[in-house]
PDB file of N, CA and C in Angstrom:
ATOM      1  N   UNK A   1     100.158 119.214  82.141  1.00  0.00           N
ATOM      2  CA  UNK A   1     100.465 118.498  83.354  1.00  0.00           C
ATOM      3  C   UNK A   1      99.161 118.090  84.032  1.00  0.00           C
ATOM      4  N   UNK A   2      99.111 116.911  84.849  1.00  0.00           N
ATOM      5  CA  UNK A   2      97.868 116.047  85.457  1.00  0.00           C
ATOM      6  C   UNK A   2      97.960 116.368  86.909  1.00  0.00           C
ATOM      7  N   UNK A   3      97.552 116.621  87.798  1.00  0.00           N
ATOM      8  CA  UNK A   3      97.551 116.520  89.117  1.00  0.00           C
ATOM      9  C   UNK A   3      97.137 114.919  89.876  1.00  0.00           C
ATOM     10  N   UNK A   4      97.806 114.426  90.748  1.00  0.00           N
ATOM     11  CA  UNK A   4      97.272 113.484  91.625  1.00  0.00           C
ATOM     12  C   UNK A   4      95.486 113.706  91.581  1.00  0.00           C
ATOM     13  N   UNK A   5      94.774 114.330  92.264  1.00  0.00           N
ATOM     14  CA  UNK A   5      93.682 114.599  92.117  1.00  0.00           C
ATOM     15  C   UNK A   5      92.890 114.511  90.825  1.00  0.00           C
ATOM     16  N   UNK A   6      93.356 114.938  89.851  1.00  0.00           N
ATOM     17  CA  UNK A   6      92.692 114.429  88.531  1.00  0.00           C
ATOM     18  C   UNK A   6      92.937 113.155  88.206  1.00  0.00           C
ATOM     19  N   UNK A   7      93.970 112.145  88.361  1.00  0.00           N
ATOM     20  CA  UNK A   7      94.164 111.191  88.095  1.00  0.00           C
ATOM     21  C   UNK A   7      92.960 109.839  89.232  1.00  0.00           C
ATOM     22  N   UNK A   8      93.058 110.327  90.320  1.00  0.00           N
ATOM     23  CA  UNK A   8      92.157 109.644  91.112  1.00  0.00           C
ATOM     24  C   UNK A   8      90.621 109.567  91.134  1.00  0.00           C
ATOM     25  N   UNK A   9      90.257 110.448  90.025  1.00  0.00           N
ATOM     26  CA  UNK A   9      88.129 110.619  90.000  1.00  0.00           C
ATOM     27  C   UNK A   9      88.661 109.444  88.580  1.00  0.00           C
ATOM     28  N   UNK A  10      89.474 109.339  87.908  1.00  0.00           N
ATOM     29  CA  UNK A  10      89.382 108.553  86.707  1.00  0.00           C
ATOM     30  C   UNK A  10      89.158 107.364  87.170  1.00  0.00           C
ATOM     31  N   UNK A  11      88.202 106.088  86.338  1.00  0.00           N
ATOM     32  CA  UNK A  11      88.514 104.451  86.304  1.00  0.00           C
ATOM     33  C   UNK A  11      89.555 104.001  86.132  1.00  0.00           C
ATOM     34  N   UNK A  12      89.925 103.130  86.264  1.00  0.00           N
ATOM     35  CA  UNK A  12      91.284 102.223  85.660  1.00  0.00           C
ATOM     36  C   UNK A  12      90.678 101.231  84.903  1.00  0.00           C
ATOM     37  N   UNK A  13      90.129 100.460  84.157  1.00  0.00           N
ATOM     38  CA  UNK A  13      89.680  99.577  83.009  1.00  0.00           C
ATOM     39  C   UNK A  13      90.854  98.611  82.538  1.00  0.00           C
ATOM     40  N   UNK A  14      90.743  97.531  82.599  1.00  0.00           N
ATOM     41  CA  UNK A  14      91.323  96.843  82.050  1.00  0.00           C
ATOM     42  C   UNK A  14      91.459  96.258  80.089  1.00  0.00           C
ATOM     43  N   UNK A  15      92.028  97.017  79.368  1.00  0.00           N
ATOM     44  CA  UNK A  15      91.424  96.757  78.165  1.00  0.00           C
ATOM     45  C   UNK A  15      91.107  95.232  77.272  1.00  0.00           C
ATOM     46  N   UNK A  16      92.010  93.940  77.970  1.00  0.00           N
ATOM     47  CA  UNK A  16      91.420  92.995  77.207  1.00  0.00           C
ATOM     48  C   UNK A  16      90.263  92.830  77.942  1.00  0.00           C
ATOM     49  N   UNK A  17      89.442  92.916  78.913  1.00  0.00           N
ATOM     50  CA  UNK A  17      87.924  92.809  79.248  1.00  0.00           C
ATOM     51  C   UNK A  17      87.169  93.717  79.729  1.00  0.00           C
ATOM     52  N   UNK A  18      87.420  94.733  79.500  1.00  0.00           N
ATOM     53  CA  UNK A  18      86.750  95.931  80.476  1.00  0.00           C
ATOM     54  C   UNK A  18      86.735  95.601  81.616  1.00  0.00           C
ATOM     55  N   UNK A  19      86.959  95.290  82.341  1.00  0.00           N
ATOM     56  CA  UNK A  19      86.513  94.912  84.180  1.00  0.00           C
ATOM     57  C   UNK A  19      87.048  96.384  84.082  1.00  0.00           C
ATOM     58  N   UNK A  20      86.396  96.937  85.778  1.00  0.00           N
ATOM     59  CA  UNK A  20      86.698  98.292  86.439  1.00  0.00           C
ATOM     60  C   UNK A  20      87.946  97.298  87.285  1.00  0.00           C
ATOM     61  N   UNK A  21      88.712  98.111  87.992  1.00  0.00           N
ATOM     62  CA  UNK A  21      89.683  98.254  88.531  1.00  0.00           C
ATOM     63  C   UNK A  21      89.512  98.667  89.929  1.00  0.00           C
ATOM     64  N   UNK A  22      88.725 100.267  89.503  1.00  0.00           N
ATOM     65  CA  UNK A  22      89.017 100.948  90.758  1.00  0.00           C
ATOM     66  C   UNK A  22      89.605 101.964  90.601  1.00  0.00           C
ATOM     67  N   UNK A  23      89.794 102.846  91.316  1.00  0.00           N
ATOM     68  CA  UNK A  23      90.352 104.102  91.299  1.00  0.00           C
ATOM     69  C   UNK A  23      91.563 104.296  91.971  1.00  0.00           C
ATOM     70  N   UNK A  24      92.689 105.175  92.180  1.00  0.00           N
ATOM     71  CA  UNK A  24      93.748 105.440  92.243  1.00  0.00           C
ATOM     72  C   UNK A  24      93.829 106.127  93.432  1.00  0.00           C
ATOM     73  N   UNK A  25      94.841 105.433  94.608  1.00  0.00           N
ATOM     74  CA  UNK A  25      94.618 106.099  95.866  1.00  0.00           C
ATOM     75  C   UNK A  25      96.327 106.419  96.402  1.00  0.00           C
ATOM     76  N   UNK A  26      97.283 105.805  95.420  1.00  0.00           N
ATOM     77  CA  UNK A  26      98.539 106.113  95.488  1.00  0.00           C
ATOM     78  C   UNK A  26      98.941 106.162  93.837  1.00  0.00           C
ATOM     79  N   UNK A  27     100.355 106.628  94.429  1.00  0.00           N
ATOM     80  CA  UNK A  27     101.387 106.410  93.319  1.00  0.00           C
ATOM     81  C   UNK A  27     103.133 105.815  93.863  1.00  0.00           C
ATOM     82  N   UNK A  28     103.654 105.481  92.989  1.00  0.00           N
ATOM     83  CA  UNK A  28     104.767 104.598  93.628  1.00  0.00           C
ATOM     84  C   UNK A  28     105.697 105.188  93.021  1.00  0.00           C
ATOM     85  N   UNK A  29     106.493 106.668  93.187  1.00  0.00           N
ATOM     86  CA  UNK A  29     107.543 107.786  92.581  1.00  0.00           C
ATOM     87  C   UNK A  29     109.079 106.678  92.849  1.00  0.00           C
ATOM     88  N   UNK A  30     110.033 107.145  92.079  1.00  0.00           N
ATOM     89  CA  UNK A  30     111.238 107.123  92.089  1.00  0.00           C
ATOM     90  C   UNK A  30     111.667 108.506  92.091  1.00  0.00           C
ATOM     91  N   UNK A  31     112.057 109.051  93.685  1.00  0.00           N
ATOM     92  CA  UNK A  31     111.778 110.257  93.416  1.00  0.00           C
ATOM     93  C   UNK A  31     113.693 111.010  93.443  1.00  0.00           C
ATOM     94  N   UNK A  32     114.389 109.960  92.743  1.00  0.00           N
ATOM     95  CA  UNK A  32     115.619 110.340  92.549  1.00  0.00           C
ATOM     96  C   UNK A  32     115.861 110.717  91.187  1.00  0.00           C
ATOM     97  N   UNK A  33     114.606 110.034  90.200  1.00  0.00           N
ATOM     98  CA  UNK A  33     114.636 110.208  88.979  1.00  0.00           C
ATOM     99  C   UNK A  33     113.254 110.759  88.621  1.00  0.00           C
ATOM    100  N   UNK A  34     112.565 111.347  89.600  1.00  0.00           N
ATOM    101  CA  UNK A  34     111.566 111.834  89.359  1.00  0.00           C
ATOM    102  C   UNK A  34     110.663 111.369  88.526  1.00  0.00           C
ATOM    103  N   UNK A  35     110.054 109.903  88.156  1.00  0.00           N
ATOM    104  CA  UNK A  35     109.454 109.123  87.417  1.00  0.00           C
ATOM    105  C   UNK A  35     108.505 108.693  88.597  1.00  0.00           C
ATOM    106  N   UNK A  36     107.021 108.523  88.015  1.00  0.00           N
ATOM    107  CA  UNK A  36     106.531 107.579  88.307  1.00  0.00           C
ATOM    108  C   UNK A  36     106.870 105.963  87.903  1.00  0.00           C
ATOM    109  N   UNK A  37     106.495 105.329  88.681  1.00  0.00           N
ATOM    110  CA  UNK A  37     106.406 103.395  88.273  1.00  0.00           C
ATOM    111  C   UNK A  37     105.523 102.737  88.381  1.00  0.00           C
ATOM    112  N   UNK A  38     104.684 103.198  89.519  1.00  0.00           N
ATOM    113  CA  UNK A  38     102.830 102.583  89.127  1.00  0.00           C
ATOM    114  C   UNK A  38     102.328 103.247  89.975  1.00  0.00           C
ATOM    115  N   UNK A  39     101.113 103.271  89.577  1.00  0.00           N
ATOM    116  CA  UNK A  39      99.862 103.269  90.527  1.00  0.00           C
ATOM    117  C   UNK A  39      99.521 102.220  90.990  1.00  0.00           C
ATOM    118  N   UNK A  40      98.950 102.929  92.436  1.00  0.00           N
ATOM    119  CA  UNK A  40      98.309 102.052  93.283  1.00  0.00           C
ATOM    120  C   UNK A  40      97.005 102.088  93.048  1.00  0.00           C
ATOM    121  N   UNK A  41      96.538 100.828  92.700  1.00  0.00           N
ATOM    122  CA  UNK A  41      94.864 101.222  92.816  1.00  0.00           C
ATOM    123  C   UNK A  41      93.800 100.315  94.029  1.00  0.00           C
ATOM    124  N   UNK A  42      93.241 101.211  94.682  1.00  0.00           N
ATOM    125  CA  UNK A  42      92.485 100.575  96.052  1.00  0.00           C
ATOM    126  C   UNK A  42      91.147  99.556  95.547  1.00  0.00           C
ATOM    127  N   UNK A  43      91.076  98.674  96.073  1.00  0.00           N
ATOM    128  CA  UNK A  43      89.948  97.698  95.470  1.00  0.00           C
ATOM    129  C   UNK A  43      88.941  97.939  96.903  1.00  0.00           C
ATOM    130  N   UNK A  44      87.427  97.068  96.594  1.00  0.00           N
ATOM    131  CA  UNK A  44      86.390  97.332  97.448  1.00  0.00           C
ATOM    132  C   UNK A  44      86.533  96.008  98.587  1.00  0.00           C
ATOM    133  N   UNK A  45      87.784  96.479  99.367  1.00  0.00           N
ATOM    134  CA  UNK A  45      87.557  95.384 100.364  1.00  0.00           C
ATOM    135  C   UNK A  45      86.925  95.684 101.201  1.00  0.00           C
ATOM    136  N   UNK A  46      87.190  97.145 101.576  1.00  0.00           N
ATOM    137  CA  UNK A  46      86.613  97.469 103.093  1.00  0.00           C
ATOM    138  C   UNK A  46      85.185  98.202 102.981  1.00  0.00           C
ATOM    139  N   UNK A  47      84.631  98.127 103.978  1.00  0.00           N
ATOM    140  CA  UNK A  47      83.283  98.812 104.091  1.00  0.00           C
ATOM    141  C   UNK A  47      83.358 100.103 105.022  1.00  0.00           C
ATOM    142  N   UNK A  48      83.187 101.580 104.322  1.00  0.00           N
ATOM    143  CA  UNK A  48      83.569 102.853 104.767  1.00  0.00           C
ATOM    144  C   UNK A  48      84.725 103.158 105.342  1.00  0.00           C
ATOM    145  N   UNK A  49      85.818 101.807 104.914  1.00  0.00           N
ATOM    146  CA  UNK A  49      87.556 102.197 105.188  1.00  0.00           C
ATOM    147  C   UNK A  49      87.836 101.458 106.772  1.00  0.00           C
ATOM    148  N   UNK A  50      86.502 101.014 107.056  1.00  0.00           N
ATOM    149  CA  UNK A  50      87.139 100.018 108.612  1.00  0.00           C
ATOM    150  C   UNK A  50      86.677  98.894 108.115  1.00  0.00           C
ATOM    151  N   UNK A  51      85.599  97.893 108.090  1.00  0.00           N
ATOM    152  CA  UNK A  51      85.609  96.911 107.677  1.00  0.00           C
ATOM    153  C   UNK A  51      86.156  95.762 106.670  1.00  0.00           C
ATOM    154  N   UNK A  52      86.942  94.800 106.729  1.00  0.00           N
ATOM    155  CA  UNK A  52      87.405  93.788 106.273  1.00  0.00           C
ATOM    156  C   UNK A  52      88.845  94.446 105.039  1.00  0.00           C
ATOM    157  N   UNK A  53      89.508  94.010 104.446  1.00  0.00           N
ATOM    158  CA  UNK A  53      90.594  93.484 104.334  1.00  0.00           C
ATOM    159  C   UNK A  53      90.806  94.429 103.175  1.00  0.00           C
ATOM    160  N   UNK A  54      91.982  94.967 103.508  1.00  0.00           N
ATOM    161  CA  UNK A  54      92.427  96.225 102.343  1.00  0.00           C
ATOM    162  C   UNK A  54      93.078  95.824 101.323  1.00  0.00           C
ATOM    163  N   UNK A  55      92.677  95.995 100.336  1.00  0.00           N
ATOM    164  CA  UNK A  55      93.817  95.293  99.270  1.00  0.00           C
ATOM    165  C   UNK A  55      94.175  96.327  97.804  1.00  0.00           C
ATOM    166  N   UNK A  56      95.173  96.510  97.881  1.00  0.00           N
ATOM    167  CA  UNK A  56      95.661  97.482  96.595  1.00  0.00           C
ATOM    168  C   UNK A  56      96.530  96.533  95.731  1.00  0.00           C
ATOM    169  N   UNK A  57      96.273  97.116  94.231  1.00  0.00           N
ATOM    170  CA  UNK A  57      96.585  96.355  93.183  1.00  0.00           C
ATOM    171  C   UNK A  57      97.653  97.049  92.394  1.00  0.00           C
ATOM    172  N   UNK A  58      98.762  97.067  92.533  1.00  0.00           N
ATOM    173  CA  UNK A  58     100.030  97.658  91.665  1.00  0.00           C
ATOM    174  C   UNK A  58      99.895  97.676  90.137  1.00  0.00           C
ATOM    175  N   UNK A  59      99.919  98.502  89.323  1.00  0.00           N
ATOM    176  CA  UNK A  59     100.073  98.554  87.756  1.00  0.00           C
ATOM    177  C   UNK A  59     100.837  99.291  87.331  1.00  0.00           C
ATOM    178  N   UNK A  60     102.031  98.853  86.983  1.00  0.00           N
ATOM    179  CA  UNK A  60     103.432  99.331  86.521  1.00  0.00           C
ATOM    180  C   UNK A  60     103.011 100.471  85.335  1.00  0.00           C
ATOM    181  N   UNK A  61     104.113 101.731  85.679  1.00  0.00           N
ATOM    182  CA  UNK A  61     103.457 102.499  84.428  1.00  0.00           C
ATOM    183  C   UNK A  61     103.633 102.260  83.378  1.00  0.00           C
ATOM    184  N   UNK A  62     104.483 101.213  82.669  1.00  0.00           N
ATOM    185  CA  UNK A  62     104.319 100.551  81.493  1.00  0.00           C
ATOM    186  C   UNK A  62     103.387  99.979  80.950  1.00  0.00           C
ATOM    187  N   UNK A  63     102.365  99.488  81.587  1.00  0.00           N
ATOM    188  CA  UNK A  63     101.378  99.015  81.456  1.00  0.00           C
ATOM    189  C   UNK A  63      99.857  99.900  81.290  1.00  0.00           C
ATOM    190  N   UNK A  64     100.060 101.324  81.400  1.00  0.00           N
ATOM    191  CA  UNK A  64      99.363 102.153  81.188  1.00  0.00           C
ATOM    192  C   UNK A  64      99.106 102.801  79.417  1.00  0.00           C
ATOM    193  N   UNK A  65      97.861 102.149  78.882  1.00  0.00           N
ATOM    194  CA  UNK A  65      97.776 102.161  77.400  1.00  0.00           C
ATOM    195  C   UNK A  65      97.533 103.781  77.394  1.00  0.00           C
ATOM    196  N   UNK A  66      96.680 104.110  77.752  1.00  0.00           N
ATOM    197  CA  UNK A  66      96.081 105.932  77.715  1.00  0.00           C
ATOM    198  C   UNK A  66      95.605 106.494  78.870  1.00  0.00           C
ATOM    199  N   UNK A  67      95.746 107.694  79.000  1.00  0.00           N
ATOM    200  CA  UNK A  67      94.884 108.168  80.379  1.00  0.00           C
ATOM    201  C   UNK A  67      93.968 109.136  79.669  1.00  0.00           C
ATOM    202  N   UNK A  68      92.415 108.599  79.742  1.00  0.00           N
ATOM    203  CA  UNK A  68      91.488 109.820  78.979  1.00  0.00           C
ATOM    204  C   UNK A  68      90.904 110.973  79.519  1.00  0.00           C
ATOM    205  N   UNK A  69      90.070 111.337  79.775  1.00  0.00           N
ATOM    206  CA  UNK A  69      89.006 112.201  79.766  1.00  0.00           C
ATOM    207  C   UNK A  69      88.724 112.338  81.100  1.00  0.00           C
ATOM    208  N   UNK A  70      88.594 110.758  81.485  1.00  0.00           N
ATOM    209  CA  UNK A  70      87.474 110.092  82.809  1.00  0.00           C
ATOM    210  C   UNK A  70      87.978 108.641  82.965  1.00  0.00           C
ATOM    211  N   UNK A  71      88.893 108.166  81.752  1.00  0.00           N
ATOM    212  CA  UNK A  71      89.212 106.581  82.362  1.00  0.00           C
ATOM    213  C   UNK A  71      90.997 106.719  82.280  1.00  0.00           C
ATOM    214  N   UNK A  72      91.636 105.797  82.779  1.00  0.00           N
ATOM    215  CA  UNK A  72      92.419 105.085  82.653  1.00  0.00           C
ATOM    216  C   UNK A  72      92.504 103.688  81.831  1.00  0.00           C
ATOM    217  N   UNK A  73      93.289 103.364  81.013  1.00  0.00           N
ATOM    218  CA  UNK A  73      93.209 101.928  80.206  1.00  0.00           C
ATOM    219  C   UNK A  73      94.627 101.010  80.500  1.00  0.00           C
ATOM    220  N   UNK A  74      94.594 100.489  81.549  1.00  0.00           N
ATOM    221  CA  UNK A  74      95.274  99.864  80.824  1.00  0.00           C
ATOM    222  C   UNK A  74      95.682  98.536  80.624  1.00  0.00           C
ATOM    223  N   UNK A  75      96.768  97.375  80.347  1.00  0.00           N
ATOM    224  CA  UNK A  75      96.460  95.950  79.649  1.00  0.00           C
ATOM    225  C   UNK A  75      97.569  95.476  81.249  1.00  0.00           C
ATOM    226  N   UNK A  76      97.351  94.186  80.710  1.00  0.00           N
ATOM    227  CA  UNK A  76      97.284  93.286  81.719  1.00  0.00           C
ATOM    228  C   UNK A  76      98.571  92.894  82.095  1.00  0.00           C
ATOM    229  N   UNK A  77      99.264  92.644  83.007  1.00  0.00           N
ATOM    230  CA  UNK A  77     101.224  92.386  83.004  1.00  0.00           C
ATOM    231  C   UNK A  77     101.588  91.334  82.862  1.00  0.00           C
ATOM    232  N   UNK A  78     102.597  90.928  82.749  1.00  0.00           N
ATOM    233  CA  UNK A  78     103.292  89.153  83.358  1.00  0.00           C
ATOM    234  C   UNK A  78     102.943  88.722  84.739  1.00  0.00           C
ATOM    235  N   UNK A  79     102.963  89.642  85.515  1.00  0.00           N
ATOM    236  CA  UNK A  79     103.169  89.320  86.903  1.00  0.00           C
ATOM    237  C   UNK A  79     102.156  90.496  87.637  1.00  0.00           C
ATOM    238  N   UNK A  80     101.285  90.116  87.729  1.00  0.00           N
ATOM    239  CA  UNK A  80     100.495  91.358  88.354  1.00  0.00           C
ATOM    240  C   UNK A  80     100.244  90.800  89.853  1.00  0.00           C
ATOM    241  N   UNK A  81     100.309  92.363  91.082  1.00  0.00           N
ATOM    242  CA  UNK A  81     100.595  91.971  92.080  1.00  0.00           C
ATOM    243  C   UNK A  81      99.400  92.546  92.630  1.00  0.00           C
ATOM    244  N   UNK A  82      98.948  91.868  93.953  1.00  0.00           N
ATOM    245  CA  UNK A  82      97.735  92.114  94.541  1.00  0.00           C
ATOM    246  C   UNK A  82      98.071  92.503  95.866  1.00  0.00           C
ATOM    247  N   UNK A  83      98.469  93.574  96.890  1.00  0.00           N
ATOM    248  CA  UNK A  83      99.012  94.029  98.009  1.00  0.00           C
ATOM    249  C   UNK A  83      97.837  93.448  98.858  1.00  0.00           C
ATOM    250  N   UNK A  84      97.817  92.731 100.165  1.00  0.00           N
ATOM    251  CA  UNK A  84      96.655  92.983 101.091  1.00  0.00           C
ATOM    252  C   UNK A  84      97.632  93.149 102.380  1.00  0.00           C
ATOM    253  N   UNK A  85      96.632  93.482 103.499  1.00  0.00           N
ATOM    254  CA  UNK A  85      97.193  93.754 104.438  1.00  0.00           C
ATOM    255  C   UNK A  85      98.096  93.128 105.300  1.00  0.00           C
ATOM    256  N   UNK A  86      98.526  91.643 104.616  1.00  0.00           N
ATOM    257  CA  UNK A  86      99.313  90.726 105.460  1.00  0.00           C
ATOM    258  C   UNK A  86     100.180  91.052 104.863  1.00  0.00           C
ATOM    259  N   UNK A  87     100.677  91.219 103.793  1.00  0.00           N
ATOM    260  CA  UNK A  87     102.176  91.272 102.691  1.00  0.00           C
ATOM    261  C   UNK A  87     102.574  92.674 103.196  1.00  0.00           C
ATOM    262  N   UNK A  88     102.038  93.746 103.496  1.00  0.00           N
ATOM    263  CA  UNK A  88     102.589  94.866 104.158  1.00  0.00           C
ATOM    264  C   UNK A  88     103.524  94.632 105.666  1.00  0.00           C
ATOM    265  N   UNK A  89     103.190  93.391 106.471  1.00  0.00           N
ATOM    266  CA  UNK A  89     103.817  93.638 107.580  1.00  0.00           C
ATOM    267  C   UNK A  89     104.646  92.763 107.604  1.00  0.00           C
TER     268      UNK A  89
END
């Protein structure tokens, strides 16, 4: 078993180009069926968490190729969604 905490020091990598991602600052449970469905992963909008524009990037857990050591891999969706702080309200 993985803890939240171990999952969040890992990268997320994208495998058709390597780009970083970012690291993991949620998760998105179905917690009637006790499944995860994605991670949330936080991108570098803000500067020390107050400055400029928050934006988290959804990646369905289907889309998760491996979780290693130290990275996350995984490939790219149909529809990949980009959360910022206007689509929240």
């Amino acid at each position: 078993m993985i803890t939240l905490s171990e999952l969040q020091i890992k990268d997320i990598i994208m495998v058709e180009d390597g780009r970083k991602l970012g690291n993991i600052t949620d998760l998105d449970i179905d917690v009637d069926k006790g499944q995860v469905l994605s991670l949330i992963i936080g991108t570098k909008g803000k500067v020390m968490g107050i400055f400029g524009k928050e934006e988290e990037i959804t990646v369905p857990w289907n889309n998760i190729v491996t979780i290693g050591s130290d990275v996350i891999l995984v490939r790219k969706g149909n529809n990949p969604r980009l959360f910022t702080d206007s689509d929240q309200n």
